[in-house]
N, C-alpha and C. Protein backbone atom coordinates (compact mmCIF):
# COMPACT_ATOMS: atom_id res chain seq x y z
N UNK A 1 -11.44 -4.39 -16.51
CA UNK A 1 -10.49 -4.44 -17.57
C UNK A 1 -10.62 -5.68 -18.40
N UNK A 2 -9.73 -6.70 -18.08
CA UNK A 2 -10.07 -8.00 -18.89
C UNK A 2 -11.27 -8.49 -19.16
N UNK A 3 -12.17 -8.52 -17.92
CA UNK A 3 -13.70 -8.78 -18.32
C UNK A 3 -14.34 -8.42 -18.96
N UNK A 4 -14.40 -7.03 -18.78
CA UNK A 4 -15.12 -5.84 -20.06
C UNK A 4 -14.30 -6.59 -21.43
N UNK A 5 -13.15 -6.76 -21.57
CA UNK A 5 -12.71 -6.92 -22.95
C UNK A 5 -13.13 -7.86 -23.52
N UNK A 6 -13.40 -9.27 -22.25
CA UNK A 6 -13.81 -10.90 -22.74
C UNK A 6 -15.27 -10.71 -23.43
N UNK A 7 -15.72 -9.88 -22.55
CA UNK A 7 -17.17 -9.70 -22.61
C UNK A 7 -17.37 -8.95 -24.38
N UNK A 8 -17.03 -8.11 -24.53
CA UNK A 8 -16.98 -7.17 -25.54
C UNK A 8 -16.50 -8.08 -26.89
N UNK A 9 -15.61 -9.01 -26.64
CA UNK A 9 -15.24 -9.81 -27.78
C UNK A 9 -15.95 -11.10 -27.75
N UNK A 10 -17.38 -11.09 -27.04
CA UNK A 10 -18.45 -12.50 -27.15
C UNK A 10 -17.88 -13.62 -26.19
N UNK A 11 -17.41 -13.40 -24.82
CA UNK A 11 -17.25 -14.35 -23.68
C UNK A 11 -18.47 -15.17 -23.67
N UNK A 12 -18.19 -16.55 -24.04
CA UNK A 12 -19.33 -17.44 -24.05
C UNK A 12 -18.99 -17.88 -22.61
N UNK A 13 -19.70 -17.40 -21.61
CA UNK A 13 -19.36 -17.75 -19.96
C UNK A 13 -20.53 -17.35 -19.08
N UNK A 14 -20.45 -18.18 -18.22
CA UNK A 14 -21.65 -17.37 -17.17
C UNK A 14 -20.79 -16.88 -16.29
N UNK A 15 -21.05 -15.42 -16.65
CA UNK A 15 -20.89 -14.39 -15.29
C UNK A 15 -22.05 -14.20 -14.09
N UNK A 16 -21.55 -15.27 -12.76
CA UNK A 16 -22.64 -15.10 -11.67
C UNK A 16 -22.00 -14.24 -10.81
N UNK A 17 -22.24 -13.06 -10.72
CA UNK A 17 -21.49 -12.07 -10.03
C UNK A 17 -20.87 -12.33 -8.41
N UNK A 18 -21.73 -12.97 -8.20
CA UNK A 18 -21.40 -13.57 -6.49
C UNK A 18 -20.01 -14.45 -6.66
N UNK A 19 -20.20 -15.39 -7.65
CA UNK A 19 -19.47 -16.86 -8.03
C UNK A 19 -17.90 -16.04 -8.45
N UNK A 20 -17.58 -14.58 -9.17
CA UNK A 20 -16.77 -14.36 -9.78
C UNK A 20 -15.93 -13.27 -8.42
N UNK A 21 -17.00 -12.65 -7.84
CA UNK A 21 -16.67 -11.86 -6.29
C UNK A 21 -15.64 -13.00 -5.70
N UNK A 22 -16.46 -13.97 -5.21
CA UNK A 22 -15.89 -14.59 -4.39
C UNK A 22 -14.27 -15.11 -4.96
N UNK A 23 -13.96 -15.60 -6.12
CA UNK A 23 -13.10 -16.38 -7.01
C UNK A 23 -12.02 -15.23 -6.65
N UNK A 24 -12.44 -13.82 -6.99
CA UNK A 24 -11.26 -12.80 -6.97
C UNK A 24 -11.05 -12.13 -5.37
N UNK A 25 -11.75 -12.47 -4.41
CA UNK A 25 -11.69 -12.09 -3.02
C UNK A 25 -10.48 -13.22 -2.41
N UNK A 26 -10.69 -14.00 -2.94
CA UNK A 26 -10.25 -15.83 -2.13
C UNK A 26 -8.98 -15.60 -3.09
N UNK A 27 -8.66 -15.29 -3.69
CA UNK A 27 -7.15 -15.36 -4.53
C UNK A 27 -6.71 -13.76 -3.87
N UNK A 28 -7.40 -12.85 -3.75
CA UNK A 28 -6.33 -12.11 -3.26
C UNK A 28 -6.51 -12.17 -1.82
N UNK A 29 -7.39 -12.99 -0.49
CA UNK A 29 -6.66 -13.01 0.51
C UNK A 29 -5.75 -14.23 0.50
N UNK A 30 -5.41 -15.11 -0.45
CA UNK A 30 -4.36 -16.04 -0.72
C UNK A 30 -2.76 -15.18 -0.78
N UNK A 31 -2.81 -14.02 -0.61
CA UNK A 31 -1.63 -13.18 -1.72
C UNK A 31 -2.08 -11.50 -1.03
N UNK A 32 -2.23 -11.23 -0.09
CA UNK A 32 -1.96 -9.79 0.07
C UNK A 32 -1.12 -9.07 -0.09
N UNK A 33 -0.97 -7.65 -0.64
CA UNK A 33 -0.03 -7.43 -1.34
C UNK A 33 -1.08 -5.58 -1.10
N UNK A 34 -0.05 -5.01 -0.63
CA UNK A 34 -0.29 -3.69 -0.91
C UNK A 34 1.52 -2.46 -1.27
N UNK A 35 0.53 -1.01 -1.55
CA UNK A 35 1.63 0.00 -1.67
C UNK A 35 0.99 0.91 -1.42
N UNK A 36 1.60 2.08 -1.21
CA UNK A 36 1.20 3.44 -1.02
C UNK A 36 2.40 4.32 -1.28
N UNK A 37 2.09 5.53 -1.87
CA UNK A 37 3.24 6.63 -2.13
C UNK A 37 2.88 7.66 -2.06
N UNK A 38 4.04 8.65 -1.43
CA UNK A 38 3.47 10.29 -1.48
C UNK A 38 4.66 10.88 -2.39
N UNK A 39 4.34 12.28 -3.18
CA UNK A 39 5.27 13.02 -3.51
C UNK A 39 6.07 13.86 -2.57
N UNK A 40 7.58 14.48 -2.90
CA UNK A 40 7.80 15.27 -1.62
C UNK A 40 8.52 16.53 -2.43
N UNK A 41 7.98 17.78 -2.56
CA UNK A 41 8.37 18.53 -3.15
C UNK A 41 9.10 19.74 -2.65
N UNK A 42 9.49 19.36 -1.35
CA UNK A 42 10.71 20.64 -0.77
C UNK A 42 12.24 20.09 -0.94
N UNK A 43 12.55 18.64 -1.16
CA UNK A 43 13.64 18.58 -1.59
C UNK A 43 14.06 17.18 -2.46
N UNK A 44 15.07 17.14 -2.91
CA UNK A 44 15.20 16.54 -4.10
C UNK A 44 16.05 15.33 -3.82
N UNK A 45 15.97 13.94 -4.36
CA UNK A 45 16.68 13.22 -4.33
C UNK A 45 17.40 12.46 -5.29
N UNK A 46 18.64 12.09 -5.18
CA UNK A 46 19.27 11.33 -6.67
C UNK A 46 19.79 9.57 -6.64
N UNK A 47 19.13 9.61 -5.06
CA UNK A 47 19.76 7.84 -4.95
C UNK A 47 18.21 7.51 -3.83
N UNK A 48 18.52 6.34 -3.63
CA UNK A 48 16.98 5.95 -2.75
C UNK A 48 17.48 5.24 -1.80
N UNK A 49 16.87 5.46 -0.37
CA UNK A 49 17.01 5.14 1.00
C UNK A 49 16.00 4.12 0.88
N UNK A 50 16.54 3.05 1.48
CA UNK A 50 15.04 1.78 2.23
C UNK A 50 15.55 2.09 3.61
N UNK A 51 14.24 1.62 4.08
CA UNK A 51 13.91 1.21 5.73
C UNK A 51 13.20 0.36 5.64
N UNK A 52 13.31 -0.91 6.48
CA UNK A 52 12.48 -2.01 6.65
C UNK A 52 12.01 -1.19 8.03
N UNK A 53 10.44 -1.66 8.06
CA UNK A 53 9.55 -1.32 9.15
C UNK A 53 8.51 -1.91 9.48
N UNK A 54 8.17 -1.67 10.92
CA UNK A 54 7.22 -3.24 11.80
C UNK A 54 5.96 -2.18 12.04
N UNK A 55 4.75 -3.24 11.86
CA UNK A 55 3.24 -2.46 12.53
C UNK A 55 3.29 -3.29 13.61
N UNK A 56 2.75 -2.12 14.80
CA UNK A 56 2.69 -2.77 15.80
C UNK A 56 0.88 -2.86 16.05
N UNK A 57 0.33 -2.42 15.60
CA UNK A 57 -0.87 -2.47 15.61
C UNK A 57 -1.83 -1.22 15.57
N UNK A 58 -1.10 -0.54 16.03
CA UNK A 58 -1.56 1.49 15.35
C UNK A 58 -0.27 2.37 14.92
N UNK A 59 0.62 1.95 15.14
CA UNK A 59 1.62 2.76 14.45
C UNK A 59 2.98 2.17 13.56
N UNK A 60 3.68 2.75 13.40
CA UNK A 60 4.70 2.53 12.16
C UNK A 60 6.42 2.43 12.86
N UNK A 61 7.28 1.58 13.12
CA UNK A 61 8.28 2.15 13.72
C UNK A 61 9.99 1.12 12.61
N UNK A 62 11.11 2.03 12.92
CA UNK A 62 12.28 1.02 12.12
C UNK A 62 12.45 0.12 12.40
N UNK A 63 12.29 -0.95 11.93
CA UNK A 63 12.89 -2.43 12.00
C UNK A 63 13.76 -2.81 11.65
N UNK A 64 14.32 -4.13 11.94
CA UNK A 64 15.09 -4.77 11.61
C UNK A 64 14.93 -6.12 9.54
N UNK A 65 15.52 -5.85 9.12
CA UNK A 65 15.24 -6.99 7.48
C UNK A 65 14.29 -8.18 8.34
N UNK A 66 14.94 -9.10 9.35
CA UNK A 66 13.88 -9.83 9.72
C UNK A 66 12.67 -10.13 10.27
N UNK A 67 12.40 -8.70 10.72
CA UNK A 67 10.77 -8.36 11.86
C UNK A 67 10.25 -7.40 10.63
N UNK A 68 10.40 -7.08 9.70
CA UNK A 68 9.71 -5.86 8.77
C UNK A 68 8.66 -6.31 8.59
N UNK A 69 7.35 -5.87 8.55
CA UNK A 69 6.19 -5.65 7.68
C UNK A 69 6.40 -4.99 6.27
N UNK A 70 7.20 -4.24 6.21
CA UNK A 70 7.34 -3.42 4.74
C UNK A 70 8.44 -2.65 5.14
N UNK A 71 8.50 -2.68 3.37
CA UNK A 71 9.80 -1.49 3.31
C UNK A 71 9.64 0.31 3.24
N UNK A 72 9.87 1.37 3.86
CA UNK A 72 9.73 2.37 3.03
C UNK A 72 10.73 2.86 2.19
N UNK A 73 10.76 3.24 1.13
CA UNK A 73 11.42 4.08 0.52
C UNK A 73 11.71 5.40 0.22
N UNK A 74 12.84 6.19 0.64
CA UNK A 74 12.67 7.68 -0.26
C UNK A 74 13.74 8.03 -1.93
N UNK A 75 13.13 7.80 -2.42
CA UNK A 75 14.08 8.18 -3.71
C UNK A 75 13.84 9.32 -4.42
N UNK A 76 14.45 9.22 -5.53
CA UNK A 76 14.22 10.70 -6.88
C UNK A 76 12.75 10.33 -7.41
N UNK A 77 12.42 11.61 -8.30
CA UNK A 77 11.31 11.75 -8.27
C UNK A 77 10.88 13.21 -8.96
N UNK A 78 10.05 13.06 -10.27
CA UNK A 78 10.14 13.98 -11.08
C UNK A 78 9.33 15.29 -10.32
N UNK A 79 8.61 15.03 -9.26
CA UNK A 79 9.02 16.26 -8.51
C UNK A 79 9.84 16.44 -7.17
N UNK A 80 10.37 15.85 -7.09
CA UNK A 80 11.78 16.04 -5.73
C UNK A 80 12.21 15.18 -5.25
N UNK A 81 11.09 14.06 -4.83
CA UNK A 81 11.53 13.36 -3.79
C UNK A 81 10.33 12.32 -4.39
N UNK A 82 10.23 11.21 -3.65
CA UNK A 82 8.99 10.22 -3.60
C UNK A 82 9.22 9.39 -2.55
N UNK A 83 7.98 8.77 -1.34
CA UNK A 83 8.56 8.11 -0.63
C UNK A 83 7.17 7.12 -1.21
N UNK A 84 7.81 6.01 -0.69
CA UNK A 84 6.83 4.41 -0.90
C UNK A 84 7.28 3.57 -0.09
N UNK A 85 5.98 2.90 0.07
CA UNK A 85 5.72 2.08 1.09
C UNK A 85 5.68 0.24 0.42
N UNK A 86 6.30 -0.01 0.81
CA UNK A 86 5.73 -2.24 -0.12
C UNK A 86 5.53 -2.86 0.75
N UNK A 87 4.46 -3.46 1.41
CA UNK A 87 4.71 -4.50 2.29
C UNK A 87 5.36 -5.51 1.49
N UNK A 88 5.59 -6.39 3.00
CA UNK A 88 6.62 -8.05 2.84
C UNK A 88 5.65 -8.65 2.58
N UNK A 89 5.79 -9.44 1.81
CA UNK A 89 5.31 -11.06 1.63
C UNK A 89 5.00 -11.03 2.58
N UNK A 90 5.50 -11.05 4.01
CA UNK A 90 5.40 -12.00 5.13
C UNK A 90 4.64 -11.06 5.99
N UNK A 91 4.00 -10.14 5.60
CA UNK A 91 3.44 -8.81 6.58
C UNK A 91 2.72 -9.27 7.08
N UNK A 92 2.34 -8.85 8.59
CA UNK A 92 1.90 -9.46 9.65
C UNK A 92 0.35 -8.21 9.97
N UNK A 93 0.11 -7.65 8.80
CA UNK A 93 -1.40 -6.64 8.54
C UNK A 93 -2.69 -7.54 8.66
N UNK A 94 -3.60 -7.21 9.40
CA UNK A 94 -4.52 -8.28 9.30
C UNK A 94 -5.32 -7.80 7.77
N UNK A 95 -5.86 -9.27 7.40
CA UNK A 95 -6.16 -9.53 6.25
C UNK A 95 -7.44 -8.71 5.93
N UNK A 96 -7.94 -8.65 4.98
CA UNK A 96 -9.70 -8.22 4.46
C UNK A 96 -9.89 -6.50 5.14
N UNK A 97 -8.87 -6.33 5.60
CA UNK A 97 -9.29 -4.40 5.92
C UNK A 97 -8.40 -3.54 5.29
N UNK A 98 -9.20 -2.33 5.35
CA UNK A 98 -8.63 -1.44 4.54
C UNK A 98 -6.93 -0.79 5.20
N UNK A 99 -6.08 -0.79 4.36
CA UNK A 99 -5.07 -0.58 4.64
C UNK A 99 -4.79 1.03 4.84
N UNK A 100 -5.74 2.01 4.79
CA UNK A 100 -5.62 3.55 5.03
C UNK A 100 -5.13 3.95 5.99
N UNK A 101 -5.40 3.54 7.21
CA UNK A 101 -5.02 3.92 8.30
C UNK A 101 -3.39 3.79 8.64
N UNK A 102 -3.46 2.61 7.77
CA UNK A 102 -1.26 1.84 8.07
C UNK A 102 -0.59 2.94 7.08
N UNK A 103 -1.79 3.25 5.78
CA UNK A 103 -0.49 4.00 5.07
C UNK A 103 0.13 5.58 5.67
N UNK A 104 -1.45 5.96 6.45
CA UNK A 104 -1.36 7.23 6.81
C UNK A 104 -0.01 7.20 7.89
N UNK A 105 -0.60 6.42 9.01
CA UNK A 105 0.39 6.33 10.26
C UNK A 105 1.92 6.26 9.62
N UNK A 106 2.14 5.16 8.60
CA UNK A 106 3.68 5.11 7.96
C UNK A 106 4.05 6.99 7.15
N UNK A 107 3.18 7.41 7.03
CA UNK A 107 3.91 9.01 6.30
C UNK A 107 4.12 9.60 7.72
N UNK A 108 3.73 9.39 8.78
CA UNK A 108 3.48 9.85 10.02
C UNK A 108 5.12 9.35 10.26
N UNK A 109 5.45 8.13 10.26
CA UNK A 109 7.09 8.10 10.28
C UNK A 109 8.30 8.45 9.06
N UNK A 110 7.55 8.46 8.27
CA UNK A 110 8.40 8.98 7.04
C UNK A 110 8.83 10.58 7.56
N UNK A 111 8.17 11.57 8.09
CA UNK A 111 8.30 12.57 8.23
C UNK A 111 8.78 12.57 9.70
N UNK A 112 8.84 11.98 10.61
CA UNK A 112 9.74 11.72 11.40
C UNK A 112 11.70 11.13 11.28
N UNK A 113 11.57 10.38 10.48
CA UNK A 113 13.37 9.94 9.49
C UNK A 113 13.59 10.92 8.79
N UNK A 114 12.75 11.33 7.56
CA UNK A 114 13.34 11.87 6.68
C UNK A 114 13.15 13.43 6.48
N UNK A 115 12.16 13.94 7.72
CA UNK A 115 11.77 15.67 7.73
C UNK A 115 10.57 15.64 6.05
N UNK A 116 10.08 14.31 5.40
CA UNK A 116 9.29 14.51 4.48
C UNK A 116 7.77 15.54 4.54
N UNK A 117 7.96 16.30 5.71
CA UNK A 117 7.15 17.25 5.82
C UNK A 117 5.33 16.98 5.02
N UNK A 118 5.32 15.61 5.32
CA UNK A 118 3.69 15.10 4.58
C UNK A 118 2.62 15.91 5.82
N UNK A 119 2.94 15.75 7.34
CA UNK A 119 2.19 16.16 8.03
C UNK A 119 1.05 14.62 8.36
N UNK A 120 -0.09 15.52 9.44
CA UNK A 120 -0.97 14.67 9.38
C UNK A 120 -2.30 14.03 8.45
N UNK A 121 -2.51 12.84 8.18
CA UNK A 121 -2.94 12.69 7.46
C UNK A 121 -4.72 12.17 8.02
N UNK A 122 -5.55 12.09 7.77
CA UNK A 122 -7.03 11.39 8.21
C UNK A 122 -7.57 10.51 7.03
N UNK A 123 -7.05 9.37 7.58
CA UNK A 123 -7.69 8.37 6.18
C UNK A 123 -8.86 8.18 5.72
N UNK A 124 -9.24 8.08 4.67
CA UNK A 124 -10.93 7.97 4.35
C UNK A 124 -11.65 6.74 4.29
N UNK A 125 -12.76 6.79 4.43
CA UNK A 125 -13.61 5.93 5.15
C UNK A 125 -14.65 5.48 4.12
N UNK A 126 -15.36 4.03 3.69
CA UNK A 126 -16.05 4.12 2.61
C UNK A 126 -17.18 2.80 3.63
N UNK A 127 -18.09 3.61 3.16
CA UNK A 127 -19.14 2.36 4.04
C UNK A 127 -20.23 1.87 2.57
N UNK A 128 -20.74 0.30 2.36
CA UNK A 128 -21.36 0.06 1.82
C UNK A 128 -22.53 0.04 2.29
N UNK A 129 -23.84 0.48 1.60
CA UNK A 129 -25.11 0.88 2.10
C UNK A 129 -26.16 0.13 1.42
């Protein structure tokens, strides 16, 4: 996005691709920060539920505001329902891996509280070659 644009409007800069990797890897494990959301289209909502919730290391369970890893949410939603996931600031996810597996396992409790009928999910897998 921005780069393409700097670039496109004559960025007098050296882009060393390694040098600019690293710059944007090292600022976001400074700041982890994820979300995930599903739609839920068997029923409808007009106000929004939080749950603060803890990873214990493979699964998803209710917490307490001060032990949370993240919040889920179920609210309205231009098709019925929507649930979302925010981690805390303070989330206790280990850093530099892919977060698929936490989002799947958390719909895995969403549909346990709320009957969000997501089912099981198999997260996908991306290997560099």
């Amino acid at each position: 996005g921005d780069i393409n644009r700097a670039v496109i409007a004559g960025l007098d800069g050296d882009l060393r691709l390694r040098i600019l990797e690293h710059a944007i890897v090292s600022g976001a494990d400074a700041s982890r920060a994820g979300r995930w959301l599903r739609p839920i289209t068997h029923f409808s909502m007009t106000t929004t539920i939080d749950q603060p919730i803890a990873y214990n290391g493979s699964t998803w369970r209710p917490a307490d505001q001060h032990d949370a890893d993240a919040t889920m949410s179920l609210g309205p939603s231009a098709q019925g329902a929507l649930v979302l996931v925010k981690l805390a600031d303070s989330h206790r996810l280990p850093i530099g891996r892919p977060i698929a597996q936490q989002a799947a396992t958390a719909f895995t409790l969403a549909d346990i509280i709320w009957d969000t009928r997501i089912g099981d999910l198999t997260p996908g897998t991306a290997s560099l070659v």
